[in-house]
Protein backbone atom coordinates (compact mmCIF):
# COMPACT_ATOMS: atom_id res chain seq x y z
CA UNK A 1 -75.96 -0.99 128.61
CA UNK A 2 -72.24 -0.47 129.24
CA UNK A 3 -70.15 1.74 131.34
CA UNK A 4 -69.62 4.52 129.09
CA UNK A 5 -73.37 4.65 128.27
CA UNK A 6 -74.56 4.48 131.73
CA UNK A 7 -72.14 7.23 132.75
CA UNK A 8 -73.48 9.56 129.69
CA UNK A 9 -77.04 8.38 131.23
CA UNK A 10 -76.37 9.71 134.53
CA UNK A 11 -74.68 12.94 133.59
CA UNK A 12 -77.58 13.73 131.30
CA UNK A 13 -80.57 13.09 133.49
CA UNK A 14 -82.08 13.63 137.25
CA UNK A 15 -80.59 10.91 138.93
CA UNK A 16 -82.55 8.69 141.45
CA UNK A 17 -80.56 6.12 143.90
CA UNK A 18 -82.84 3.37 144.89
CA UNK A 19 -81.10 1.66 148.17
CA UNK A 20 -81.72 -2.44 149.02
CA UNK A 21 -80.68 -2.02 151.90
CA UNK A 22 -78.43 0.18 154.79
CA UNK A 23 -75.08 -0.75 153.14
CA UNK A 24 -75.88 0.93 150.40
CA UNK A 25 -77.51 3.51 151.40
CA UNK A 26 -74.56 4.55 153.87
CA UNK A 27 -72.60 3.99 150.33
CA UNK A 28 -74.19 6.09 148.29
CA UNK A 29 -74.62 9.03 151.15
CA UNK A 30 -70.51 8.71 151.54
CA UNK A 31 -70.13 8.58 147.88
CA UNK A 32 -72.44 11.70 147.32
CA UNK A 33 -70.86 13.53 150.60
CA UNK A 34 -67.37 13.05 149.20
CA UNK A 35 -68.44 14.41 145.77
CA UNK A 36 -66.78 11.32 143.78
CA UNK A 37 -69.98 9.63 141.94
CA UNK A 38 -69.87 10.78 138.28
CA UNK A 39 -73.43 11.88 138.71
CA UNK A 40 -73.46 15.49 139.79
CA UNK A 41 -75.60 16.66 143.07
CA UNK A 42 -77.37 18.66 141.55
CA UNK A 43 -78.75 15.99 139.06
CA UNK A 44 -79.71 13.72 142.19
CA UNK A 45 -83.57 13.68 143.32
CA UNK A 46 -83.45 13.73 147.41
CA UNK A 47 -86.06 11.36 149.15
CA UNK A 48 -88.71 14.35 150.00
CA UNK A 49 -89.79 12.64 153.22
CA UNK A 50 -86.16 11.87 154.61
CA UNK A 51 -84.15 14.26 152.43
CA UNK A 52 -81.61 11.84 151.43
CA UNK A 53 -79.73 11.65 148.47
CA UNK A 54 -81.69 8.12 148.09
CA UNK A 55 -84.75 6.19 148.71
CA UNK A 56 -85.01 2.88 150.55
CA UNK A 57 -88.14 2.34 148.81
CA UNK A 58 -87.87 -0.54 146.51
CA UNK A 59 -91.26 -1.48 144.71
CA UNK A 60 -91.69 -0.09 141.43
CA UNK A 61 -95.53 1.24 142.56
CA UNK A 62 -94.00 2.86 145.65
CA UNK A 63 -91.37 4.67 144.28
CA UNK A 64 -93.63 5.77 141.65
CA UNK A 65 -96.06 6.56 143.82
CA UNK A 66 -93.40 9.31 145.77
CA UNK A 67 -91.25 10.36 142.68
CA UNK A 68 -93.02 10.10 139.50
CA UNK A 69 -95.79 12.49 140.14
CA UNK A 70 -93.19 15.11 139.06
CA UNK A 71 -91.68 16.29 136.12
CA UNK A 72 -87.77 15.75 135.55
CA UNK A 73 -86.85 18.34 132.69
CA UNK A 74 -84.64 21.56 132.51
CA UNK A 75 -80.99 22.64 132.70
CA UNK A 76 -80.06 20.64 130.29
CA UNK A 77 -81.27 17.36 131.76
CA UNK A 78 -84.27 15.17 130.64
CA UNK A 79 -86.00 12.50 132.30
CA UNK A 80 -85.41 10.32 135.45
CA UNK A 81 -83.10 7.37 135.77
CA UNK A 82 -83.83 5.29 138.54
CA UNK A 83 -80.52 3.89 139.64
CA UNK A 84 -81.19 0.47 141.98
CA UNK A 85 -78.37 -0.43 143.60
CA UNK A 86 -79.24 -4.55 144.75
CA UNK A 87 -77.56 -7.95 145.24
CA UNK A 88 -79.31 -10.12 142.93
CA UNK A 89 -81.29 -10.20 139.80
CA UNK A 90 -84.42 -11.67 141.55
CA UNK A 91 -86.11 -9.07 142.09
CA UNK A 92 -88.36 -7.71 139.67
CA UNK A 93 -88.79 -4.32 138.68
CA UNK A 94 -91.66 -2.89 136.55
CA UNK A 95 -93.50 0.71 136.68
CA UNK A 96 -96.65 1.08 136.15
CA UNK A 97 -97.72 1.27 133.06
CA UNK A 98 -98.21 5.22 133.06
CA UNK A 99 -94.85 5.62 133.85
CA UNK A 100 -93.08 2.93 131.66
CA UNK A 101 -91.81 5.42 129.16
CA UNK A 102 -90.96 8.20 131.66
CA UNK A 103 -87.59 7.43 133.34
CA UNK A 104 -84.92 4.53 132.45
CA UNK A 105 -84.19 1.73 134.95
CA UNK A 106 -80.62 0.69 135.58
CA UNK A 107 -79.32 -1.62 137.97
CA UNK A 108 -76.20 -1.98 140.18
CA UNK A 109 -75.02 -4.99 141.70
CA UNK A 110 -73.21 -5.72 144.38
CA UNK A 111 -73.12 -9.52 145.10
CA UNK A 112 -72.93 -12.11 146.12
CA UNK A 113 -73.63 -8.89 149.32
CA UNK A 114 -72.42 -5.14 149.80
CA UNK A 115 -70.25 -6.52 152.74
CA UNK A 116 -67.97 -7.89 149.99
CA UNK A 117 -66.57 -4.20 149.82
CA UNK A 118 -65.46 -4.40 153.81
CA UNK A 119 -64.06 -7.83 152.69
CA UNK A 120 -61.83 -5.76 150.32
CA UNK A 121 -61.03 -3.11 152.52
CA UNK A 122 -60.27 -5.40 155.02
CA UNK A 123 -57.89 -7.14 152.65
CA UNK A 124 -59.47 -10.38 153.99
CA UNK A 125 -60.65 -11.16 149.64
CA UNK A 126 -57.51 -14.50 149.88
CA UNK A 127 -59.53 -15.32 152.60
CA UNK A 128 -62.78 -15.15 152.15
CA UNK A 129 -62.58 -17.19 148.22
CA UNK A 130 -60.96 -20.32 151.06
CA UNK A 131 -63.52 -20.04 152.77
CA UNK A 132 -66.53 -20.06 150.21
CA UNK A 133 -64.65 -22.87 148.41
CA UNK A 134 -65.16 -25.03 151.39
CA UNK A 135 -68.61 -23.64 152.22
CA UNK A 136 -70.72 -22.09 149.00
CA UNK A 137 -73.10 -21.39 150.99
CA UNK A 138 -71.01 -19.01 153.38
CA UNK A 139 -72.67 -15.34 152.85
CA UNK A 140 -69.99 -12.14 153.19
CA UNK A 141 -71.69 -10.85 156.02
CA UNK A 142 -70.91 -14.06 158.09
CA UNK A 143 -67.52 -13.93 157.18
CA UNK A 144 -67.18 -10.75 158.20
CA UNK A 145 -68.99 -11.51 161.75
CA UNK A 146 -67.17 -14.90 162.17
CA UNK A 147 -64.13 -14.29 160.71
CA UNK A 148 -63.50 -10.65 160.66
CA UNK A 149 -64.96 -10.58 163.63
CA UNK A 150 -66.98 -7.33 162.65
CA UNK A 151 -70.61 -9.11 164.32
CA UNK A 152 -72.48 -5.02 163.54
CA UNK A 153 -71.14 -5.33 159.90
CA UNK A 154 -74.64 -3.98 158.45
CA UNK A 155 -75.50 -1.83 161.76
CA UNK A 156 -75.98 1.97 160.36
CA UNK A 157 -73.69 2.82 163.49
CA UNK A 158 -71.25 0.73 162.51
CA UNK A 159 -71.08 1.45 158.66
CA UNK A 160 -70.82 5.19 158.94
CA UNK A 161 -67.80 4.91 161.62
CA UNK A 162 -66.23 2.03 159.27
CA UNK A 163 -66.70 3.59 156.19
CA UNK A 164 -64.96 6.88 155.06
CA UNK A 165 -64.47 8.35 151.30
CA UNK A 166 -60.90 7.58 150.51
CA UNK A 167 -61.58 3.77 152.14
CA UNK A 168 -64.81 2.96 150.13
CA UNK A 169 -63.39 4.31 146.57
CA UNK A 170 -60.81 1.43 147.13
CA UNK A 171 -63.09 -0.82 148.28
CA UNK A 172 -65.17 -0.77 145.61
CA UNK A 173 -62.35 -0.88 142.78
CA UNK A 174 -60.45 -3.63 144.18
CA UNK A 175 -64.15 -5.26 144.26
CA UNK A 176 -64.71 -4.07 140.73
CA UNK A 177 -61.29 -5.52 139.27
CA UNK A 178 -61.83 -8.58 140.64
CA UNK A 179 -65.41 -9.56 139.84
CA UNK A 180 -66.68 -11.03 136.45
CA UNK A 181 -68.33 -8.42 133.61
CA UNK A 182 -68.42 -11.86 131.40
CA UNK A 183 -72.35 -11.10 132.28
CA UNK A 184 -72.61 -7.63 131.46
CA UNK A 185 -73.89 -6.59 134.82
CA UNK A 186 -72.69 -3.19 136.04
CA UNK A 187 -71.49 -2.36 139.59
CA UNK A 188 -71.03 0.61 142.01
CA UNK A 189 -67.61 1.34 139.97
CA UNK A 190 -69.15 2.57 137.24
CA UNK A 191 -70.61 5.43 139.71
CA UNK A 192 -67.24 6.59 140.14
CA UNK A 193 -65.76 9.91 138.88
């Protein structure tokens, strides 16, 4: 799937944000707060437990365990898309069988971590390719504790303080431009209005 299709996708269906982790969950509720994800609110199925515009569930049984037991027509929408928002391809993904046909599956990656959007806001991206040259096996979020020296980098408390709007828009196209497509994956940019 492309950009353009994944953004007719969204606009045409209930919307549901599956978060890996906090990062992106504080994401996504900044993105949705600010109004600037191309999915409109009304389109985007709140967690009914902790009425967020997300989930932090992340098995395919659980989620359809909570969400799936409902219908997802009307006002011009139809069906779910369950929008994951991960670092990596490992994980696997797979509704039950019942629900297979029900809902599409998309996912949006943000790796090698999230914290590779406060590497960009930082402007510390120069940086940070030095330093995973010398060591591949440097993660963002030590970079950003050793050499950013932000050590609550994926601390709710910290996230919500560091992020705002205006801040994470640019974070995430200055991440965008500057990562590969070559593989067809799709990131948190093509959320963007």
């Amino acid at each position: 799937m492309d950009r353009d299709e994944l953004r007719r996708l969204l606009r045409s269906s209930y919307v549901l944000f599956s978060c890996e982790g906090t990062a992106e969950a504080v994401c996504i509720q900044k993105l949705v707060d600010a109004k600037a994800l191309v999915v409109p609110r009304a389109n985007i199925v709140d967690d009914p437990i902790f009425f967020t515009p997300y989930t932090r569930l992340r098995k395919a049984d659980d989620i359809a365990g909570r969400f799936l037991r409902t219908t997802f027509e009307g006002e011009g929408l139809s069906g779910l898309t369950i929008c994951r928002i991960v670092d990596s391809r490992s994980g696997r993904f797979r509704l039950p069988r019942q629900f297979e046909n029900d809902c599409a599956i998309v996912s949006l990656f943000t790796r090698p971590e999230v914290e590779m959007l406060v590497i960009h806001a930082m402007d510390a991206y120069d940086e940070w390719i030095k330093m995973s040259r010398r060591n591949w096996q440097l993660k963002p979020s030590e970079f950003c504790k050793g050499q950013l020296d932000l050590a609550h980098v994926k601390e709710r408390g910290f996230l919500e303080g560091f992020w705002d709007a205006e801040k994470l828009v640019k974070a995430i196209v200055a991440y965008d431009a500057r990562r590969s497509h070559a593989d067809g994956e799709l990131s948190l940019g093509a959320l963007l209005t």
